[in-house]
C-alpha atoms as a PDB file:
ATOM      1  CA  UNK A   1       0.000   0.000   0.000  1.00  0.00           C
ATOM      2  CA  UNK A   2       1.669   3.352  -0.996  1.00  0.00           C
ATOM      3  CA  UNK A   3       2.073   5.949   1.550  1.00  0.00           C
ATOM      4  CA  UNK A   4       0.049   8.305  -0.863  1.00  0.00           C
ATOM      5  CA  UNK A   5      -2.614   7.017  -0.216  1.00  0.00           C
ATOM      6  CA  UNK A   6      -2.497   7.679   3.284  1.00  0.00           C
ATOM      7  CA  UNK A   7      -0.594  11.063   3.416  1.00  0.00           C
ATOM      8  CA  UNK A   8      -1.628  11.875   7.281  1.00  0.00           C
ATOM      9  CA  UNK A   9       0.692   9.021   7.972  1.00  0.00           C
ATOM     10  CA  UNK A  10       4.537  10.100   8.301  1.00  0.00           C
ATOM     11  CA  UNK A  11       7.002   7.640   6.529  1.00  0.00           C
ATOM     12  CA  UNK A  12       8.400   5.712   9.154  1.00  0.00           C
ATOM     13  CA  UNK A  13       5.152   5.339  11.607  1.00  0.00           C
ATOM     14  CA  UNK A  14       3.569   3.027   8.837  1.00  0.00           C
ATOM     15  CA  UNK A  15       6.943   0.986   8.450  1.00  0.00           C
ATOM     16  CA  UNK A  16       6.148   1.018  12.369  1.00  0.00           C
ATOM     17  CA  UNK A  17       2.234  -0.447  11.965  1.00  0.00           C
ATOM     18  CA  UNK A  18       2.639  -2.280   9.256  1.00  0.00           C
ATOM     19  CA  UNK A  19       6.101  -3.595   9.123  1.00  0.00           C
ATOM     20  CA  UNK A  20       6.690  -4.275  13.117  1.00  0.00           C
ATOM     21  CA  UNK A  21       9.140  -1.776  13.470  1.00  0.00           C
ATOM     22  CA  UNK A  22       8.391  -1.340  16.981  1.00  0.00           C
ATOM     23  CA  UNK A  23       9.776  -4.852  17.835  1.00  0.00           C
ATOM     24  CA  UNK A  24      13.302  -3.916  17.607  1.00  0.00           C
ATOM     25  CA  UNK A  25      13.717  -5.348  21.562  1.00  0.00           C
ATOM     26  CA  UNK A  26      13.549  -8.656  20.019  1.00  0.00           C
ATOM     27  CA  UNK A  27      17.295  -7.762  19.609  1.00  0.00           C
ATOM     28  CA  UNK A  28      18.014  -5.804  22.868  1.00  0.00           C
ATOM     29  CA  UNK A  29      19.765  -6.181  25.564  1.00  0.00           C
ATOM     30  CA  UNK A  30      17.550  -7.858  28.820  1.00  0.00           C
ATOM     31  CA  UNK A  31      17.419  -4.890  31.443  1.00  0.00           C
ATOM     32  CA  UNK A  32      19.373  -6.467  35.088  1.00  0.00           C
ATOM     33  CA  UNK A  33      16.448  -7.378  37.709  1.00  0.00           C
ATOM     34  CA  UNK A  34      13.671  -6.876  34.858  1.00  0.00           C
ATOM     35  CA  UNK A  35      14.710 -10.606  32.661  1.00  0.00           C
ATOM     36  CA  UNK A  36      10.672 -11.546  32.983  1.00  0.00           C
ATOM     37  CA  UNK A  37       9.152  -7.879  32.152  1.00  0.00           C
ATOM     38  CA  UNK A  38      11.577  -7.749  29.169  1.00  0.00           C
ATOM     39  CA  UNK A  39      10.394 -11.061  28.054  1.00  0.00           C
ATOM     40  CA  UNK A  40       7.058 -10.102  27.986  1.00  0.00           C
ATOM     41  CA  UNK A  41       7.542  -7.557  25.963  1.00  0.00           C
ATOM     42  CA  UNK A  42       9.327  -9.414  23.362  1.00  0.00           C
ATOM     43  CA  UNK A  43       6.295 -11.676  23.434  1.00  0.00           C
ATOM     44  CA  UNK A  44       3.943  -8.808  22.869  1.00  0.00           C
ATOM     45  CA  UNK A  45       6.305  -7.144  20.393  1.00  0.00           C
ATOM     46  CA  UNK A  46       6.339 -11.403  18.331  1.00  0.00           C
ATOM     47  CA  UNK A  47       2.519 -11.158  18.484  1.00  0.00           C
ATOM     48  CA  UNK A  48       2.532  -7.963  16.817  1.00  0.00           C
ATOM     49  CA  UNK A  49       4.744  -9.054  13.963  1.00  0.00           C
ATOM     50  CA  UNK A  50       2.323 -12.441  13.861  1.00  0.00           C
ATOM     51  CA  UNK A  51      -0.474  -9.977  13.460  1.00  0.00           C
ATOM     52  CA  UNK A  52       0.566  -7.848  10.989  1.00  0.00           C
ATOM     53  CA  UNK A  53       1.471 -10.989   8.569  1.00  0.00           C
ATOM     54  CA  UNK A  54      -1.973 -12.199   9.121  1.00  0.00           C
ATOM     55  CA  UNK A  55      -3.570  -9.122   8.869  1.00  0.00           C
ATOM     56  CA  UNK A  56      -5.274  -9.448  12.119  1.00  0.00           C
ATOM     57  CA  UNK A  57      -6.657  -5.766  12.627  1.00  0.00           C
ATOM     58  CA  UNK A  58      -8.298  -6.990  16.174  1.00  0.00           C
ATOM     59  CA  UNK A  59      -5.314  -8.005  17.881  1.00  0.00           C
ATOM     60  CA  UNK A  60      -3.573  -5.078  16.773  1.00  0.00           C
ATOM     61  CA  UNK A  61      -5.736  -2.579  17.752  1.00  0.00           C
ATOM     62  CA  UNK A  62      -5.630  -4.539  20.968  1.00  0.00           C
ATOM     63  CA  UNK A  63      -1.683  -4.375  21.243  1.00  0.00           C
ATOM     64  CA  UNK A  64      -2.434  -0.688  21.499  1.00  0.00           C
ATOM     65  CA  UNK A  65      -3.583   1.129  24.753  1.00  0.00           C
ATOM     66  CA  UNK A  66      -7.028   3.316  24.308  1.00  0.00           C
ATOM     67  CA  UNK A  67      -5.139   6.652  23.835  1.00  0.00           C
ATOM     68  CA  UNK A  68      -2.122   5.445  22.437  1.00  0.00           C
ATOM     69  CA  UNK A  69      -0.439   7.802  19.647  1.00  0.00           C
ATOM     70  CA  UNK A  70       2.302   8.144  17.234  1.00  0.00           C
ATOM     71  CA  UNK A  71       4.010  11.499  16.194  1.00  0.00           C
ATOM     72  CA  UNK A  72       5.596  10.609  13.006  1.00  0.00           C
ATOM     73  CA  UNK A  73       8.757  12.435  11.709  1.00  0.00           C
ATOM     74  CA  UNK A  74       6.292  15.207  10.317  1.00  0.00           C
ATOM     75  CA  UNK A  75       5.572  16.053  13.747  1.00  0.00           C
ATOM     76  CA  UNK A  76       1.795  15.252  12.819  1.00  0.00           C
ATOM     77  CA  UNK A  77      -0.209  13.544  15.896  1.00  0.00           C
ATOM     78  CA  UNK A  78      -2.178   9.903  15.023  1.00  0.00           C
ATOM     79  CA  UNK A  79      -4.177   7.691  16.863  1.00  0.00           C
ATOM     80  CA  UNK A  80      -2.560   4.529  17.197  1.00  0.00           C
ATOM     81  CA  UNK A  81      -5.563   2.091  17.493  1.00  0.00           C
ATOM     82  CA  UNK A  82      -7.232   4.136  14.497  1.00  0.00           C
ATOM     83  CA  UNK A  83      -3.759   3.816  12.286  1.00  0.00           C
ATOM     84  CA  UNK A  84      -3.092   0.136  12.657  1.00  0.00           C
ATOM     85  CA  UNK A  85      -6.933  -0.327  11.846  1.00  0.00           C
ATOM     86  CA  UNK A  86      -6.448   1.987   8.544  1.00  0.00           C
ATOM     87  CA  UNK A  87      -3.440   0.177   7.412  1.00  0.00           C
ATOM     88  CA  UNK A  88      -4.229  -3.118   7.763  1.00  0.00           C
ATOM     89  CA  UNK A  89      -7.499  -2.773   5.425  1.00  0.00           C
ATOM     90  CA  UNK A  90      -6.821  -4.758   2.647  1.00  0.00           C
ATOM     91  CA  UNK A  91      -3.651  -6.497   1.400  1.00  0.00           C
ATOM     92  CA  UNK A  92      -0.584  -4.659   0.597  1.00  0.00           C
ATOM     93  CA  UNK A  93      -0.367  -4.429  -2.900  1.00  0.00           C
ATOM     94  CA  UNK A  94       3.261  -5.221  -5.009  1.00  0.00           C
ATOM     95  CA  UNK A  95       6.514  -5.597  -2.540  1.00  0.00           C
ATOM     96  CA  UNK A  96       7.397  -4.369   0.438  1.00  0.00           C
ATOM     97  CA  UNK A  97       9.989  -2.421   1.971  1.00  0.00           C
ATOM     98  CA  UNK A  98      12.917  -4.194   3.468  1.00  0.00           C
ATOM     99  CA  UNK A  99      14.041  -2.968   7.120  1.00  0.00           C
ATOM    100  CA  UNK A 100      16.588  -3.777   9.546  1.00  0.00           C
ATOM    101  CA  UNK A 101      16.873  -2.711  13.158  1.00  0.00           C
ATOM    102  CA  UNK A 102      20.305  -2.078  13.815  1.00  0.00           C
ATOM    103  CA  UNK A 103      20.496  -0.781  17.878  1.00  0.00           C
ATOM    104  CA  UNK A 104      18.323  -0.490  20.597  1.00  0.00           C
ATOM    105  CA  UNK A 105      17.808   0.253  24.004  1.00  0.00           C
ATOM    106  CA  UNK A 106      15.514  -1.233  26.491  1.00  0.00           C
ATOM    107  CA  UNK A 107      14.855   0.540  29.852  1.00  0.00           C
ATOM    108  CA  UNK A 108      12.418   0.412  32.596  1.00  0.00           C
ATOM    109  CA  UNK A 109      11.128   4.454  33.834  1.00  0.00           C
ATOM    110  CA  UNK A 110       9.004   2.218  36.623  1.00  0.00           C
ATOM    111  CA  UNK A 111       7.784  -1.223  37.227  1.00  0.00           C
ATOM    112  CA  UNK A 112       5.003  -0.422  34.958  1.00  0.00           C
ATOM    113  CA  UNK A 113       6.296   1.432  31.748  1.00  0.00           C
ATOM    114  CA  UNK A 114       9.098   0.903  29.652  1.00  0.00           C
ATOM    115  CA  UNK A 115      10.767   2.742  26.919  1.00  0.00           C
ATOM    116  CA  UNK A 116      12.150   1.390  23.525  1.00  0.00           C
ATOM    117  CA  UNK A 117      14.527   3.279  22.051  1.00  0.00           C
ATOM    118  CA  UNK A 118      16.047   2.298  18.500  1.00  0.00           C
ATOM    119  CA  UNK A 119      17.760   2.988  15.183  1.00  0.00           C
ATOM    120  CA  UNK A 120      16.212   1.219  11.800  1.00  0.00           C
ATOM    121  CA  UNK A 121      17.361   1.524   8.087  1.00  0.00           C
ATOM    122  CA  UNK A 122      14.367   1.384   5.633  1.00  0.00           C
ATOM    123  CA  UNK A 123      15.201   0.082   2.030  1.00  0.00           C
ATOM    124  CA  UNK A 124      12.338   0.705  -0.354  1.00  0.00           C
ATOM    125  CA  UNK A 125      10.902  -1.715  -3.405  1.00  0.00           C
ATOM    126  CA  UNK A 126      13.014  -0.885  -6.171  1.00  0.00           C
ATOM    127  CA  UNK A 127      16.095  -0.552  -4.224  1.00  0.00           C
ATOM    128  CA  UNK A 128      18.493   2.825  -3.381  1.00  0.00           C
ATOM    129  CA  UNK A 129      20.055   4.279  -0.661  1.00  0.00           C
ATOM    130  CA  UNK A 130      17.970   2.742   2.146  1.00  0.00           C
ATOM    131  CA  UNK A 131      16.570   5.293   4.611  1.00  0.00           C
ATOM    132  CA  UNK A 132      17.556   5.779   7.850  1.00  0.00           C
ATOM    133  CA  UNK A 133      15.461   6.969  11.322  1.00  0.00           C
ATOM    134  CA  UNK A 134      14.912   6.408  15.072  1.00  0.00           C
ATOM    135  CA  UNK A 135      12.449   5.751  16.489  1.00  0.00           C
ATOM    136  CA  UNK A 136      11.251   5.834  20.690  1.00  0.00           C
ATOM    137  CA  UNK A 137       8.242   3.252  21.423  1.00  0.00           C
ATOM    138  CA  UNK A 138       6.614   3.684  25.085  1.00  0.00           C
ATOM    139  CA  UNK A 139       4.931  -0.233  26.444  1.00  0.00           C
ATOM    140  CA  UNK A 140       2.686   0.264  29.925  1.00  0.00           C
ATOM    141  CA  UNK A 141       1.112  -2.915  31.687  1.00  0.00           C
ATOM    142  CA  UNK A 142      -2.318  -2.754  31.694  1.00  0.00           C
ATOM    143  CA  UNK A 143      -4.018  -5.963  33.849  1.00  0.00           C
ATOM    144  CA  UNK A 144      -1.160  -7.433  33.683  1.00  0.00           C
ATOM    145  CA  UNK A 145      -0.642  -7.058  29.777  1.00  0.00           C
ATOM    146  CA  UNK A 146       1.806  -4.649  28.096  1.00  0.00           C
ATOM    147  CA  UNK A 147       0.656  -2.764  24.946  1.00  0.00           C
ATOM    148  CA  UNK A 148       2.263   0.110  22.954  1.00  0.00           C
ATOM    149  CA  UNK A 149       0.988   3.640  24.284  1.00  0.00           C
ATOM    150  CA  UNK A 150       3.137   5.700  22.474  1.00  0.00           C
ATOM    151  CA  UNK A 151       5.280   6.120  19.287  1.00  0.00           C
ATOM    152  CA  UNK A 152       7.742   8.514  18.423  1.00  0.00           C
ATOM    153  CA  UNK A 153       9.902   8.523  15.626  1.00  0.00           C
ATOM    154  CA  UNK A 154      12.591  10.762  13.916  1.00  0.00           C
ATOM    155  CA  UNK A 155      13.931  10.216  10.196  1.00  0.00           C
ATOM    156  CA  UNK A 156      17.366  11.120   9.807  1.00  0.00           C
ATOM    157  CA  UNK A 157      18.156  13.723   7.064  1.00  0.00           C
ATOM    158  CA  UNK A 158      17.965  11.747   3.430  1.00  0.00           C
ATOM    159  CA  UNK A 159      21.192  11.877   1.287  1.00  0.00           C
ATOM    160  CA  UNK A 160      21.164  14.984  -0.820  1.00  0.00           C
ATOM    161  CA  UNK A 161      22.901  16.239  -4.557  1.00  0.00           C
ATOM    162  CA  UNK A 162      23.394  13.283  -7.036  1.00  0.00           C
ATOM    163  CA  UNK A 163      23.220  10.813  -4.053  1.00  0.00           C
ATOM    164  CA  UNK A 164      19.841  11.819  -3.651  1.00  0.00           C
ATOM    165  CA  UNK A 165      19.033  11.722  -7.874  1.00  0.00           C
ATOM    166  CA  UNK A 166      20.620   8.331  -8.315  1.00  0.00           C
ATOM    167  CA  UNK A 167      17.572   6.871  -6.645  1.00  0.00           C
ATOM    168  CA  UNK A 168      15.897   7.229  -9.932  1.00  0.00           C
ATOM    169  CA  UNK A 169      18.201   5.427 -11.355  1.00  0.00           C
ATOM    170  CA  UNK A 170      15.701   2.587 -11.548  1.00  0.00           C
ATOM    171  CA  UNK A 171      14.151   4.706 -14.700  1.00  0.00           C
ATOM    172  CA  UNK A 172      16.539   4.466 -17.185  1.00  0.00           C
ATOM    173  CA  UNK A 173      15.725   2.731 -19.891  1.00  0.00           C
ATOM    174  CA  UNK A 174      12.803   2.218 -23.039  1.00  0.00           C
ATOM    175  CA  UNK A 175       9.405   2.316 -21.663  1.00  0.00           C
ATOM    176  CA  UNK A 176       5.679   1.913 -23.126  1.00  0.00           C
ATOM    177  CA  UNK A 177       2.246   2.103 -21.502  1.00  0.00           C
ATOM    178  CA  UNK A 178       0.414  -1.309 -21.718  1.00  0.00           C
ATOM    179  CA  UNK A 179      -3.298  -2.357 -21.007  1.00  0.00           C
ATOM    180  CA  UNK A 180      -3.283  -3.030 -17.025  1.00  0.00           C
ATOM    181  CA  UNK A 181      -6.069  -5.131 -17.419  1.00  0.00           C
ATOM    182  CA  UNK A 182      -4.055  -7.263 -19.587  1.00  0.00           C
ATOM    183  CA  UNK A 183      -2.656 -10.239 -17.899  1.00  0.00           C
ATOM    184  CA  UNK A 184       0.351 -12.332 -18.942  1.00  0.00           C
ATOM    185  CA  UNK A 185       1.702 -12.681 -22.451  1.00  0.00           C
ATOM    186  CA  UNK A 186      -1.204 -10.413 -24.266  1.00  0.00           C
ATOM    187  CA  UNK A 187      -0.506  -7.710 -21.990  1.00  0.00           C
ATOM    188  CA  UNK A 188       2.860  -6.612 -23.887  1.00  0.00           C
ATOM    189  CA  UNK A 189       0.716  -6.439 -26.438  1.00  0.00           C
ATOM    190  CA  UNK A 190      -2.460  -5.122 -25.370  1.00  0.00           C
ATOM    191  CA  UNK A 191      -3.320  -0.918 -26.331  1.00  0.00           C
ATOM    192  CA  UNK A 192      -4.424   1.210 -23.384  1.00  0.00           C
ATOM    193  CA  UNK A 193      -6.581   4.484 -24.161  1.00  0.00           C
ATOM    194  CA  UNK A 194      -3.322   6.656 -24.350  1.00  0.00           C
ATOM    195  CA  UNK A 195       0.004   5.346 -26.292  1.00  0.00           C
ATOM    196  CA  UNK A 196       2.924   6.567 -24.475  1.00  0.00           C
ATOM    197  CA  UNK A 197       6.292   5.292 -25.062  1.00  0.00           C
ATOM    198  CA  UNK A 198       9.853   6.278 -23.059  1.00  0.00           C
ATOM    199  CA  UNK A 199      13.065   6.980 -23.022  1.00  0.00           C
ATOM    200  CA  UNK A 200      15.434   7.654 -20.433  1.00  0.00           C
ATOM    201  CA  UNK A 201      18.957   7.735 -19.767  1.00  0.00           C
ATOM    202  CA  UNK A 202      21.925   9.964 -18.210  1.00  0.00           C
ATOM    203  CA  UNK A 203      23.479  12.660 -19.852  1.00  0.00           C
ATOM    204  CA  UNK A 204      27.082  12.230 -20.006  1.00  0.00           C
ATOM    205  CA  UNK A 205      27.894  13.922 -16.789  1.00  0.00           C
ATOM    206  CA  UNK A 206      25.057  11.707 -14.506  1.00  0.00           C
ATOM    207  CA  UNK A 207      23.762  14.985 -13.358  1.00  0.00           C
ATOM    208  CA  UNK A 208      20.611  14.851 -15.075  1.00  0.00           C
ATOM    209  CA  UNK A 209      18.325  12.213 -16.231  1.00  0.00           C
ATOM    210  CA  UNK A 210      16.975  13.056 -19.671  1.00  0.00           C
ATOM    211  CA  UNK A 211      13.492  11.784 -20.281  1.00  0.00           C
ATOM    212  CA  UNK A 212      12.026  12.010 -24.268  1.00  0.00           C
ATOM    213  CA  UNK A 213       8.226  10.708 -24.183  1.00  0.00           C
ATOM    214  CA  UNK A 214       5.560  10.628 -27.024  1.00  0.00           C
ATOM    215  CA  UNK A 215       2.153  10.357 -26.360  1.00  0.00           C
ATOM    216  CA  UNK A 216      -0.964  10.076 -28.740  1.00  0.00           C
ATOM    217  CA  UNK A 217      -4.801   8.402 -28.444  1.00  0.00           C
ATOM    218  CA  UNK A 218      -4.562   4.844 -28.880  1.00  0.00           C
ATOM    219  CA  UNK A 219      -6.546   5.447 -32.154  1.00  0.00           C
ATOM    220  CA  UNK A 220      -5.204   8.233 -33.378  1.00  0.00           C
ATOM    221  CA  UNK A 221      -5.405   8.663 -36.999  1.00  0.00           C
ATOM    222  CA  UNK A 222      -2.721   9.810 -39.703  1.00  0.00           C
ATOM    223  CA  UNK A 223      -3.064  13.197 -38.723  1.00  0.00           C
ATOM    224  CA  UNK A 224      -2.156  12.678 -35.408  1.00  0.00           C
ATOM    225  CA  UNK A 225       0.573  10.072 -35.960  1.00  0.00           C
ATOM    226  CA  UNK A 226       3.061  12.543 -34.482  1.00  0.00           C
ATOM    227  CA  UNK A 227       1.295  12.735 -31.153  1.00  0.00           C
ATOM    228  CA  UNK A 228       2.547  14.625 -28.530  1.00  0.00           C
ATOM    229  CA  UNK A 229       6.599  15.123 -27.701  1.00  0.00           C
ATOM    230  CA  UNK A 230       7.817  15.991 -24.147  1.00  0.00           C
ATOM    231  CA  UNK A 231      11.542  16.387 -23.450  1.00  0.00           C
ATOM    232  CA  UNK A 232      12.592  16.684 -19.607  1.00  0.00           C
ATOM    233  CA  UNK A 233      15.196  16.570 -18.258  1.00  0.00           C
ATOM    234  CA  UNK A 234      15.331  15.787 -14.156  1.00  0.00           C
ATOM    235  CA  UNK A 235      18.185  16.629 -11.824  1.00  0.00           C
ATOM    236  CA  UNK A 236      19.109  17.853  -8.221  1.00  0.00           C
ATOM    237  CA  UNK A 237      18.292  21.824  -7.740  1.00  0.00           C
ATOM    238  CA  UNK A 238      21.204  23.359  -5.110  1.00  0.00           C
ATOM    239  CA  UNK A 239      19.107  26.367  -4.388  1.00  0.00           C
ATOM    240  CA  UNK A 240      15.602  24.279  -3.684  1.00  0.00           C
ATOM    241  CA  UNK A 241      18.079  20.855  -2.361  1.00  0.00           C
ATOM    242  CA  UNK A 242      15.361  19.047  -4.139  1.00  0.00           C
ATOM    243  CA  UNK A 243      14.953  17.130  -7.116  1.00  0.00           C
ATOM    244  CA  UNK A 244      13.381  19.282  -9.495  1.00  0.00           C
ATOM    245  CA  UNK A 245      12.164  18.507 -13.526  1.00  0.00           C
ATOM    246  CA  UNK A 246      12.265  21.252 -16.556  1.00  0.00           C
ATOM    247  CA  UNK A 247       9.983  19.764 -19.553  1.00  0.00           C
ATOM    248  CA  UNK A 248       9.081  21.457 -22.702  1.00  0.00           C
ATOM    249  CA  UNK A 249       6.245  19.970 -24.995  1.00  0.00           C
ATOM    250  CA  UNK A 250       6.032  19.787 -28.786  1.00  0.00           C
ATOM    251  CA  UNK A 251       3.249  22.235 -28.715  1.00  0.00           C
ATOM    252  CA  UNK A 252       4.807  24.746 -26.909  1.00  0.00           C
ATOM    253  CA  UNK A 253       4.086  23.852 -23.442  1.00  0.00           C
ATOM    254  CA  UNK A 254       6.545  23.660 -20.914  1.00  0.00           C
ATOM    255  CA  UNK A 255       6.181  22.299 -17.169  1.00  0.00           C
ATOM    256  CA  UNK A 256       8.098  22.739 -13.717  1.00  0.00           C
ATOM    257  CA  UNK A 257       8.237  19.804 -10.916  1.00  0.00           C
ATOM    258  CA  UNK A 258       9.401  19.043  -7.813  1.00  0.00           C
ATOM    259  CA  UNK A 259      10.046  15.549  -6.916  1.00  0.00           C
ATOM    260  CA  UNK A 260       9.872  13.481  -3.466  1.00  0.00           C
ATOM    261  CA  UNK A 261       9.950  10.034  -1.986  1.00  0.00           C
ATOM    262  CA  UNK A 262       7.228   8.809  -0.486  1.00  0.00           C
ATOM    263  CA  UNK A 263       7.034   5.607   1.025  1.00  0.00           C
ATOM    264  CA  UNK A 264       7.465   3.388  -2.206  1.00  0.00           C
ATOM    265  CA  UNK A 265       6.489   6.117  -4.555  1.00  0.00           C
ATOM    266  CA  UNK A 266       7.890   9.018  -6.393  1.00  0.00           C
ATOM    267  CA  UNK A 267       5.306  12.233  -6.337  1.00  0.00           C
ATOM    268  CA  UNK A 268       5.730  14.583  -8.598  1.00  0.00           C
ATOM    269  CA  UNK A 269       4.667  17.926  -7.930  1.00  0.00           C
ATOM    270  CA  UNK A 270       3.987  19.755 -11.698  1.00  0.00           C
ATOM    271  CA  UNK A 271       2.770  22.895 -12.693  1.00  0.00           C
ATOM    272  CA  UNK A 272       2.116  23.472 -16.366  1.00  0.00           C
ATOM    273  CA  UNK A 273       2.136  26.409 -18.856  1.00  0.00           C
ATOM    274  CA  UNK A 274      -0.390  25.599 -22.120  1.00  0.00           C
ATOM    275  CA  UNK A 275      -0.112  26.843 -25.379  1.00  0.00           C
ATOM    276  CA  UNK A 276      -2.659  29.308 -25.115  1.00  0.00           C
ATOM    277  CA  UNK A 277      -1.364  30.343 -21.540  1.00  0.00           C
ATOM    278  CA  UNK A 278      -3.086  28.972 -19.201  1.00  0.00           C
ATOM    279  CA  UNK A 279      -1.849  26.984 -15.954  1.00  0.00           C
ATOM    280  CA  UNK A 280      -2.173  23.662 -14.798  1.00  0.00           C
ATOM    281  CA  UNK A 281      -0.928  21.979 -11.890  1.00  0.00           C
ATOM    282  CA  UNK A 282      -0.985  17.920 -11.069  1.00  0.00           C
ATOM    283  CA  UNK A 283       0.389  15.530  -8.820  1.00  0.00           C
ATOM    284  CA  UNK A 284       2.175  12.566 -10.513  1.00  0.00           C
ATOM    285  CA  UNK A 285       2.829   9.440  -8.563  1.00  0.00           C
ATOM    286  CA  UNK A 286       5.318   6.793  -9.627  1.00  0.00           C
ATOM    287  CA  UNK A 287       5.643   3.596  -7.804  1.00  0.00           C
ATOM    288  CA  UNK A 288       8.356   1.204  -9.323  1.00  0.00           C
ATOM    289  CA  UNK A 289       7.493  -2.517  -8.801  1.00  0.00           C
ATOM    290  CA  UNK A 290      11.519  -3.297  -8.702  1.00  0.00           C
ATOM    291  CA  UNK A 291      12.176  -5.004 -11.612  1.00  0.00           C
ATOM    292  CA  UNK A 292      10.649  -3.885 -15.287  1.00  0.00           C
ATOM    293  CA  UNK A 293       7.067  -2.257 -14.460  1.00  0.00           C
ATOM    294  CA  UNK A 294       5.552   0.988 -13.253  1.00  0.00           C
ATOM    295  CA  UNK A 295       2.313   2.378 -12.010  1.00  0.00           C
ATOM    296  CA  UNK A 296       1.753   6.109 -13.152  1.00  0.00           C
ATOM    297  CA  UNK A 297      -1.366   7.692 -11.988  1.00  0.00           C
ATOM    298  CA  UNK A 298      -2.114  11.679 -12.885  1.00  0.00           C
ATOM    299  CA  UNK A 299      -4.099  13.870 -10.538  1.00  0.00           C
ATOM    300  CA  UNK A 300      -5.146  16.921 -11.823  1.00  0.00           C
ATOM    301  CA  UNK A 301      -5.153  19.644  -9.132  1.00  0.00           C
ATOM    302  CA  UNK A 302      -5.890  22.476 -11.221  1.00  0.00           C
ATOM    303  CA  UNK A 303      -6.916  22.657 -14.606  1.00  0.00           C
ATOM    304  CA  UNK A 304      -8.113  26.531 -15.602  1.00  0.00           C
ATOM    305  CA  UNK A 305     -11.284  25.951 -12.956  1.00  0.00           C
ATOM    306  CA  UNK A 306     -11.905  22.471 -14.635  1.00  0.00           C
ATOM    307  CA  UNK A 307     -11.946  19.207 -12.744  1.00  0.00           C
ATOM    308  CA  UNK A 308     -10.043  16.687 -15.002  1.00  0.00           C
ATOM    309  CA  UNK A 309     -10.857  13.235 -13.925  1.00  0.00           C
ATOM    310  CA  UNK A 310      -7.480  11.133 -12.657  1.00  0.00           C
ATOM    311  CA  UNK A 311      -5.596   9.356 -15.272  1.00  0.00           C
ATOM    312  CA  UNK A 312      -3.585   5.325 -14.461  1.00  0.00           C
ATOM    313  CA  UNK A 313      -1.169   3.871 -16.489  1.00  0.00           C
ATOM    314  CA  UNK A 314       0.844   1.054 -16.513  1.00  0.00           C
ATOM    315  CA  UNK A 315       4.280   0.907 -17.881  1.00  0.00           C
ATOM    316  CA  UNK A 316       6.847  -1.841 -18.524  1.00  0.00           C
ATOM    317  CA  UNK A 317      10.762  -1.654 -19.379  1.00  0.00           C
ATOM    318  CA  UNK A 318      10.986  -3.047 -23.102  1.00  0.00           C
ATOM    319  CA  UNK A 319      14.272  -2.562 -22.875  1.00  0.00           C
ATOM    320  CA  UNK A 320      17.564  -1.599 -20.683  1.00  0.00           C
ATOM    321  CA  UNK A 321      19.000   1.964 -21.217  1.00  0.00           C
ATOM    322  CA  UNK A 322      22.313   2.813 -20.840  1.00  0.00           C
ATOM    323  CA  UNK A 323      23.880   3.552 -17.165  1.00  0.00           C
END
């Protein structure tokens, strides 16, 4: 489930419901004098993990004191019964990020609460730099059980300049939209509504990616063979220290972006300059399956006082580019 589609959420407190992140004292050190409470942690901390690979919403919620919260690395507040219930609605869909606790602390404030303290490295479908945060997780005894009451977590600063733009790496290459209702063999084959085909590779320096894309209707006639031509080229901005994107259309369009990670997805933030002037701004989403295919969905935020209805497509490498 991409992140995006839970936005309230801050990156590393839904690694933390739906990954187990806050069992990290599976690996920690048993407190002197508290062998038994730090056990049954552990054993709370193993049913949580049990739960989430079952999908057992109930026995999460119930892991979770009544007023428990999380203040993710945005700083924004979340219930923590109400989050692992939201998260755990439906499968996860494609794979899932890969994380590894690699320290923490275990230490009892009284007989009845105990803090969790720990470091975890986050590496996301499609590979990259993995991701690195802490994270503080607060356990109580209630009757006897101990449940999570509180969740804090920090994410350490992401690697910036071409560090940072080498996570697209995953890009390069020859694209083309396919049918995503198409299934197996006929799907390399099968036409969606829009043709779009890719290209993408570094420019001699690897400081920008350079992106050429045509697009047309499926069923375009002769007139329209040409379709539409985009050229864009995507690299680190020092003055912004983000990723930005410069494209310039065939029709005299030209676009501005600004791109950021989130969760297993690259969001693209685009406003747009038509032909005849007027602005247009959408949110892009790309979420890399980590080998050959992509999910792009389109979601027009402002369109000259139009709404323009949200626009999927799925793409697949049909060939490697070069490094």
């Amino acid at each position: 489930m991409p992140r995006f589609q839970h936005s309230a959420c801050g990156f590393f407190a839904l690694i933390a419901v739906q990954f187990g992140l806050v069992t990290g004292c599976l690996a920690a050190a048993e407190p002197a004098g508290r062998e038994v409470d730090a056990a049954a942690i552990r054993a709370a901390a193993k049913m949580y993990v049990d739960a989430l690979q079952r999908g057992e919403a109930k026995t999460l919620i119930d892991l979770w004191t009544t007023d428990g919260d999380i203040i993710d690395d945005a700083g924004q507040v979340l219930r923590g019964r109400e989050t692992v219930a939201a998260t755990t609605a439906g499968e996860p869909a494609g794979p899932r990020p890969e994380f590894r606790i690699t320290e923490t602390n275990l230490r009892f404030v009284t007989a009845d609460v105990a803090i969790e303290d720990g470091q975890v490295e986050v590496t996301l479908p499609g590979g990259g730099t993995p991701l690195e945060g802490r994270f503080s997780a607060t356990w109580v005894r209630e009757a006897g059980t101990w449940k999570l009451a509180a969740l804090r977590e920090a994410r350490d600063p992401e690697p910036s300049g071409p560090e940072t733009l080498r996570q697209l790496d995953w890009m390069v290459g020859e694209w083309k939209a396919i049918d995503e209702t198409a299934h197996g063999a006929e799907a390399a084959d099968a036409k969606p509504a829009v043709e779009l085909t890719m290209s993408v590779r570094w420019n001699d320096a690897h400081t920008f990616l350079v992106r050429e894309m045509r697009i047309r209707p499926a069923h375009a006639g002769p007139e329209k063979r040409s379709g539409l031509e985009i050229s864009q080229r995507i690299g680190w901005d020092p003055l912004a220290r983000r990723i930005r994107s410069w494209a310039f259309g065939s029709d005299g369009s030209h676009s501005e972006a600004t791109w950021l990670r989130d969760g297993g997805s690259w969001v693209a933030r685009t406003a747009s300059v038509q032909p005849d002037g007027s602005q247009t701004s959408a949110i892009n989403v790309y979420t890399f399956d980590g080998t050959d295919r992509c999910t792009m969905r389109s979601l027009h935020t402002h369109v000259g006082g139009e709404h323009m209805p949200p626009v999927a497509l799925t793409l697949v490498r049909v060939a490697e580019g070069t490094k």
